[in-house]
Protein backbone atom coordinates (compact mmCIF):
# COMPACT_ATOMS: atom_id res chain seq x y z
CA UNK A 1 47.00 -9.73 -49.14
CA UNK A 2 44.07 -8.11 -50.67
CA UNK A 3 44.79 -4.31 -49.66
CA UNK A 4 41.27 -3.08 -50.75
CA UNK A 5 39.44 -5.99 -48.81
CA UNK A 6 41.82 -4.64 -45.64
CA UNK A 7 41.25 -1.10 -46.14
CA UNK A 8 37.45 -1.49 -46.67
CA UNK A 9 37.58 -3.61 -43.30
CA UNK A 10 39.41 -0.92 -41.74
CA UNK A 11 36.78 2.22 -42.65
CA UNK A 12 33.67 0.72 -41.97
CA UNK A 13 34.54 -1.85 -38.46
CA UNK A 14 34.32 1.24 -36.25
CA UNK A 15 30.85 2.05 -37.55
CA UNK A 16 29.55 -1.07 -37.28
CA UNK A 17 28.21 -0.44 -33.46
CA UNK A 18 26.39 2.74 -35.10
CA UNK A 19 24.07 0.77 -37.36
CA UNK A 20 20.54 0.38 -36.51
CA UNK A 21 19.40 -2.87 -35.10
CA UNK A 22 15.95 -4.09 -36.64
CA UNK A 23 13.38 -4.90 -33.05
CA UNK A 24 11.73 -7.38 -35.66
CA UNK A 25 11.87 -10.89 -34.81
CA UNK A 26 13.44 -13.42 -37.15
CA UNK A 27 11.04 -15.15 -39.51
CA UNK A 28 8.58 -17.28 -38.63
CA UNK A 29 7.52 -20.51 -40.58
CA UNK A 30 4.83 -19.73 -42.54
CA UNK A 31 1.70 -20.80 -40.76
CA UNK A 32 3.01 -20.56 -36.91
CA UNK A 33 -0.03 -19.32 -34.61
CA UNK A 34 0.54 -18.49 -31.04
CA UNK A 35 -2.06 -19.09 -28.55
CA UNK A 36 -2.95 -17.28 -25.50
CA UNK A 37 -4.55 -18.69 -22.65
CA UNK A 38 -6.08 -17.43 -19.67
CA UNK A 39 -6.93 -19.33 -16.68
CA UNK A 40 -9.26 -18.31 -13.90
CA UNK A 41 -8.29 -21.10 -11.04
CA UNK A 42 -11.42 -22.47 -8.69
CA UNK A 43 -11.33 -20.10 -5.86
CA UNK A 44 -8.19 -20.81 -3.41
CA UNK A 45 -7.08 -23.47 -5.95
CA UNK A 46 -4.84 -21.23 -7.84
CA UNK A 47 -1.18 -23.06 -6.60
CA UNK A 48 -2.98 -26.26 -7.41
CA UNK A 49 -3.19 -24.90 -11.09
CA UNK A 50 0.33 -24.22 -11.23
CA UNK A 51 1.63 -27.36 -9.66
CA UNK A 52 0.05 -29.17 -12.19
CA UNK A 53 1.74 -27.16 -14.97
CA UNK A 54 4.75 -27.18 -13.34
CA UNK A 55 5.16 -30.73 -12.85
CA UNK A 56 3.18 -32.76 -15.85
CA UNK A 57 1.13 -30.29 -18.08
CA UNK A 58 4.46 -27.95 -19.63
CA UNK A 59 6.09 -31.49 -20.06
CA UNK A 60 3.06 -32.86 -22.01
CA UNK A 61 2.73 -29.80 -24.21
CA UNK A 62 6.35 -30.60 -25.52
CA UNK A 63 5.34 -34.44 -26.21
CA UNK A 64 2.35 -33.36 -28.45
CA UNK A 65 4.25 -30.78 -30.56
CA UNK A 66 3.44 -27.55 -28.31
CA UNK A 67 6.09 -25.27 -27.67
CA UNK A 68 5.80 -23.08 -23.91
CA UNK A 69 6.94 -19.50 -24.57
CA UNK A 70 5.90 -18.19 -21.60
CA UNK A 71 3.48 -18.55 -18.00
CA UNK A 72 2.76 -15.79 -16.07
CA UNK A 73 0.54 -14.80 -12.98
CA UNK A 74 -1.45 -11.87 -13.33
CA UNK A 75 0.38 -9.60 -10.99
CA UNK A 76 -2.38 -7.24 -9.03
CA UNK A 77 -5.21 -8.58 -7.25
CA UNK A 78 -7.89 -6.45 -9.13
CA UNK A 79 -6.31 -8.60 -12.50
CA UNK A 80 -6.73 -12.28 -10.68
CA UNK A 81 -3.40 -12.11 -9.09
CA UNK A 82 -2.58 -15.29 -8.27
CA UNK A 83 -5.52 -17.15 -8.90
CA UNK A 84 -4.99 -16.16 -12.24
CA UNK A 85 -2.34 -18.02 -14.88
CA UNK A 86 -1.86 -16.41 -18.13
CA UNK A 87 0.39 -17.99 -20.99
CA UNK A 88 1.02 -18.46 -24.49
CA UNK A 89 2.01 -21.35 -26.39
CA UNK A 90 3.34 -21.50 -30.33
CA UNK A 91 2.29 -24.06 -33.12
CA UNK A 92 3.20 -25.32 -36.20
CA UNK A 93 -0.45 -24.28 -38.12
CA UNK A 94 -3.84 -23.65 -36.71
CA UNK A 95 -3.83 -27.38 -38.16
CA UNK A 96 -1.10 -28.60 -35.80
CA UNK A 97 -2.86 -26.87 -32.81
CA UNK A 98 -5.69 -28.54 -33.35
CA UNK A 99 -3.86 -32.07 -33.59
CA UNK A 100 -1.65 -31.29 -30.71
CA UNK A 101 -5.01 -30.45 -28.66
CA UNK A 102 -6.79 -33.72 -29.93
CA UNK A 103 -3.48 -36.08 -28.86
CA UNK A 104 -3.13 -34.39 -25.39
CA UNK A 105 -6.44 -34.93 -24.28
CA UNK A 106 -6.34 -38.23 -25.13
CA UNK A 107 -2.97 -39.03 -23.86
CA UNK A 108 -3.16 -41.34 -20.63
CA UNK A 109 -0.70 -39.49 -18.58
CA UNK A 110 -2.51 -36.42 -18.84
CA UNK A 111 -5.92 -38.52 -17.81
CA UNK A 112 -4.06 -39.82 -15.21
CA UNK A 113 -3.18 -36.41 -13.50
CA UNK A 114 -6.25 -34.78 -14.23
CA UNK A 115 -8.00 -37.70 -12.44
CA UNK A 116 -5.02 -37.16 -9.26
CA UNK A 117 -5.45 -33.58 -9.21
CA UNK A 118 -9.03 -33.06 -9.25
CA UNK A 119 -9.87 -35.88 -6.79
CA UNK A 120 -11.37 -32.90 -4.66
CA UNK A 121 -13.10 -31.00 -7.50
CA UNK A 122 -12.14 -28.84 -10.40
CA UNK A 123 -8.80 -26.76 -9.88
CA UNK A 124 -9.70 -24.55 -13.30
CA UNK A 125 -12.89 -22.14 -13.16
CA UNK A 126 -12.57 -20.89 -16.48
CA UNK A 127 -10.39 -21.08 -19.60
CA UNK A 128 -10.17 -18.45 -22.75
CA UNK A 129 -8.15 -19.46 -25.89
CA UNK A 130 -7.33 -16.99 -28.63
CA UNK A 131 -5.29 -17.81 -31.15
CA UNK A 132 -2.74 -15.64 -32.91
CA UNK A 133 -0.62 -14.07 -35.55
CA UNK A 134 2.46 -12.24 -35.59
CA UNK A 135 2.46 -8.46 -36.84
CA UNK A 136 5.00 -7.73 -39.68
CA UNK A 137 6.57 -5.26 -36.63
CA UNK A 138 6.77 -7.67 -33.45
CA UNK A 139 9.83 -8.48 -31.53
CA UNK A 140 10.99 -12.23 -30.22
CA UNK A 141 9.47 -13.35 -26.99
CA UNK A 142 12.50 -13.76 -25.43
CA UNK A 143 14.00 -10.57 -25.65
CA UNK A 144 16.19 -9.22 -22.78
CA UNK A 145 15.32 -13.07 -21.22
CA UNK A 146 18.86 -14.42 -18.96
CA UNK A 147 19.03 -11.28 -16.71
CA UNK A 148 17.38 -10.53 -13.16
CA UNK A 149 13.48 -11.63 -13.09
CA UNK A 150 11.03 -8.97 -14.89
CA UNK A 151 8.00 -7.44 -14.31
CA UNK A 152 6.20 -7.73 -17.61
CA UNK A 153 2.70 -6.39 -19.57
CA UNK A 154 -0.01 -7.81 -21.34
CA UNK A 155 -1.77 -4.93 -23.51
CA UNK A 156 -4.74 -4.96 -25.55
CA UNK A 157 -5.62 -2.48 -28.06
CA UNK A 158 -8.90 -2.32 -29.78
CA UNK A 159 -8.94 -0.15 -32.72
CA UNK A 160 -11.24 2.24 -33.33
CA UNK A 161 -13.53 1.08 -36.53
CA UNK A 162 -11.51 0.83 -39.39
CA UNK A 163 -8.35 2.28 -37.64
CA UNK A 164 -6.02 -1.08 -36.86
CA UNK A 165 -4.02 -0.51 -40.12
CA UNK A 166 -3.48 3.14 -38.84
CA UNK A 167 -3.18 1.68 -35.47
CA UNK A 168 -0.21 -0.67 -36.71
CA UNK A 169 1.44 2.02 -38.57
CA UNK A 170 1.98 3.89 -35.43
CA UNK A 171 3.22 1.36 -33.50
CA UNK A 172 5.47 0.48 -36.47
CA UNK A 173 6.92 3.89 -37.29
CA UNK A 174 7.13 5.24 -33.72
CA UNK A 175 5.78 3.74 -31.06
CA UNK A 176 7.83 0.97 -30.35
CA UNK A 177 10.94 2.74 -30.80
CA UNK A 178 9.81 5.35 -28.44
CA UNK A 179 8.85 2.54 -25.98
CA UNK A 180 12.37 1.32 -26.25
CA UNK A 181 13.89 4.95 -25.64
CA UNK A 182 12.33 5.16 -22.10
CA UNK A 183 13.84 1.55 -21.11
CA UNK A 184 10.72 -0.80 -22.36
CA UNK A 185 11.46 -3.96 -23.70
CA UNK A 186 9.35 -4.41 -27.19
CA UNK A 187 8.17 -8.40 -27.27
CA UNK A 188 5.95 -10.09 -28.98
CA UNK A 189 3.02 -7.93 -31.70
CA UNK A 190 -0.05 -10.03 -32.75
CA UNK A 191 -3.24 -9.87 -34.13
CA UNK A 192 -6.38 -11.93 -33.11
CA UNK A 193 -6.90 -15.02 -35.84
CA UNK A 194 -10.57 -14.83 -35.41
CA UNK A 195 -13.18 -12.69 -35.92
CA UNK A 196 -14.90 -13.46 -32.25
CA UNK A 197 -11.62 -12.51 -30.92
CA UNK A 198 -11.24 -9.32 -32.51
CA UNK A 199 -9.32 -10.32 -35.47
CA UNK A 200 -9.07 -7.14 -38.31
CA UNK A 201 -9.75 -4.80 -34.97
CA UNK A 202 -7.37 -5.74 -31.73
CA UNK A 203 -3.43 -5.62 -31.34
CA UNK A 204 -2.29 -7.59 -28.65
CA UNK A 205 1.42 -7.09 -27.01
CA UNK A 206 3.80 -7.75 -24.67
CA UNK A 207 6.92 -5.07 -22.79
CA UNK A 208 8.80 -6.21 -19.88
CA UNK A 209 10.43 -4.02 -17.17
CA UNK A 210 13.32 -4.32 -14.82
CA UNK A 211 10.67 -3.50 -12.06
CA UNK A 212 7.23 -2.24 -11.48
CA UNK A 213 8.73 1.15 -10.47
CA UNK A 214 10.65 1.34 -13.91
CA UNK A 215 7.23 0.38 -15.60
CA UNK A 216 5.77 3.55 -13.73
CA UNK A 217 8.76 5.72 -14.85
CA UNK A 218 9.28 4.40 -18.77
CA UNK A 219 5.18 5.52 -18.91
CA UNK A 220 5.46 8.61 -17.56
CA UNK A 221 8.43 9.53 -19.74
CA UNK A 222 6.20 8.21 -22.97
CA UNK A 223 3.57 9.98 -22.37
CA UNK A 224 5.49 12.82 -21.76
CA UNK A 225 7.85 12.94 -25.11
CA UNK A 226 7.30 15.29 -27.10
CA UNK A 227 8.06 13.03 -30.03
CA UNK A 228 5.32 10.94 -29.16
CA UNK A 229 3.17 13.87 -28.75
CA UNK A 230 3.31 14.64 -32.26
CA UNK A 231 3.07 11.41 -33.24
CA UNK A 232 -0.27 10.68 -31.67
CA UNK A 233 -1.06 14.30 -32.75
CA UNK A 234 -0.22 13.45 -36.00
CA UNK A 235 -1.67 10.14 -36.05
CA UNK A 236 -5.19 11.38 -34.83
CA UNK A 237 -5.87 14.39 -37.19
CA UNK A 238 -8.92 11.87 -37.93
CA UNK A 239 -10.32 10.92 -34.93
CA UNK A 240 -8.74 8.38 -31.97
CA UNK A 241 -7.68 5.29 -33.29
CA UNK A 242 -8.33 2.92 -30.35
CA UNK A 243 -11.76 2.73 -28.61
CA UNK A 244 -10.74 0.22 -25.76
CA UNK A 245 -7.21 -0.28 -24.38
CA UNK A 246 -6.37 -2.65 -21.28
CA UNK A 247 -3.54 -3.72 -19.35
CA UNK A 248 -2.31 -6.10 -17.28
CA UNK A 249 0.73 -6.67 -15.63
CA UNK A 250 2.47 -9.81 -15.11
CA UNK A 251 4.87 -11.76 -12.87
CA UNK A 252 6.72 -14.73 -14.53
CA UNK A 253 5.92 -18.06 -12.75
CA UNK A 254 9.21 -19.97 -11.69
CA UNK A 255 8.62 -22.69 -14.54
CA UNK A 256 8.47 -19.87 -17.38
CA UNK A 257 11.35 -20.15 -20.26
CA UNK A 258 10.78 -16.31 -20.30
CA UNK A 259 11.77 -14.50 -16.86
């Protein structure tokens, strides 16, 4: 027996459950883009939209390369509710979207059911695509997913000028560790890939909730921390560092891998 090797074991198992645990997702591929997209449904045609996802377009995502993270309804009526479908998608390369785009389009099932489903008009108003990095500090997608259904948050942050870096460093130093002291859940951190859609000035995130009423409660603590006082305090000795912040919550629809 190797008494050292046992003895070493022995010492450091019980502090093993008081290490820190990094909130930064594993890897990614070099390359991988996410891509959020927003659609506004034809007025009363939003459960059209989503019966169209839920039965042919998630499926033919998958056959042209596309992986679904995650579909969501926009949760208050002021934000769309449910005329509104929100979701993001990952990819290979900006390359790889661009192929998977060009394939699905073309492929004849997905003709087919456009054809079926619009035989009384256009379902889909509107559509907005912005594509998507990970931040050095974001957390998987899927974190906290296999429990009860969530209430989740889409919030957009645009930096004052010149102020993402500074922006970032907050969010990577304190803020998301505050977040999770107050019962958030830190998901995914990304950055706009183009300029038009505020690439080098908007940070774009994700938190779930066990409810709406624990979302209400986990803010008011935040704001209320004294820790995060300082660091916003701290942070802003300069001047604000975001011009613009929205948000908008989220309900997961029933054919979401994230819940």
């Amino acid at each position: 027996m190797n008494l050292p090797r046992l003895l070493r074991h022995l010492i450091l198992a019980p502090l093993v459950g008081l290490l820190p645990v990094s909130a930064a997702a594993p890897a990614e591929a070099p390359g991988t883009v996410y891509e959020l997209r927003t659609y506004v449904a034809a007025p009363g045609k939003g459960e059209a939209v989503l019966a169209r996802f839920r039965e042919h377009t998630t499926r033919l995502f998958e056959r042209h390369g596309m992986v679904n993270v995650g579909y969501w309804v926009a949760a208050d009526a002021k934000d769309g509710g449910g005329e509104k479908l929100i979701y993001l998608l990952r990819h290979r390369s900006r390359e790889a979207a661009k192929a998977s785009w060009q394939a699905f389009v073309a492929d004849p099932d997905w003709k087919a059911v456009a054809k079926a489903t619009e035989a009384g008009g256009k379902i889909v108003a509107s559509i907005e695509s912005v594509f998507l990095a990970s931040t050095d500090f974001t957390a998987p997608m899927d974190a906290g997913n296999g429990g009860a259904e969530r209430v989740f948050e889409l919030r957009t942050y645009v930096a004052a000028p010149g102020k993402l870096p500074r922006l970032d460093a907050r969010f990577r130093d304190h803020t998301r560790a505050l977040f999770a002291r107050h019962g958030m859940t830190n998901l995914g951190y990304f950055h706009p890939v183009d300029a038009d859609k505020g690439a080098g000035t908007t940070l774009i995130y994700f938190l779930s909730y066990l409810s709406r009423d624990a979302a209400a409660a986990a803010w008011n603590g935040f704001r209320n921390d004294p820790d995060w006082v300082k660091a916003r305090t701290e942070s802003e000795k300069e001047g604000k560092l975001t011009a613009k912040v929205t948000s908008v919550y989220l309900k997961p629809t029933d054919f979401s891998r994230i819940r």
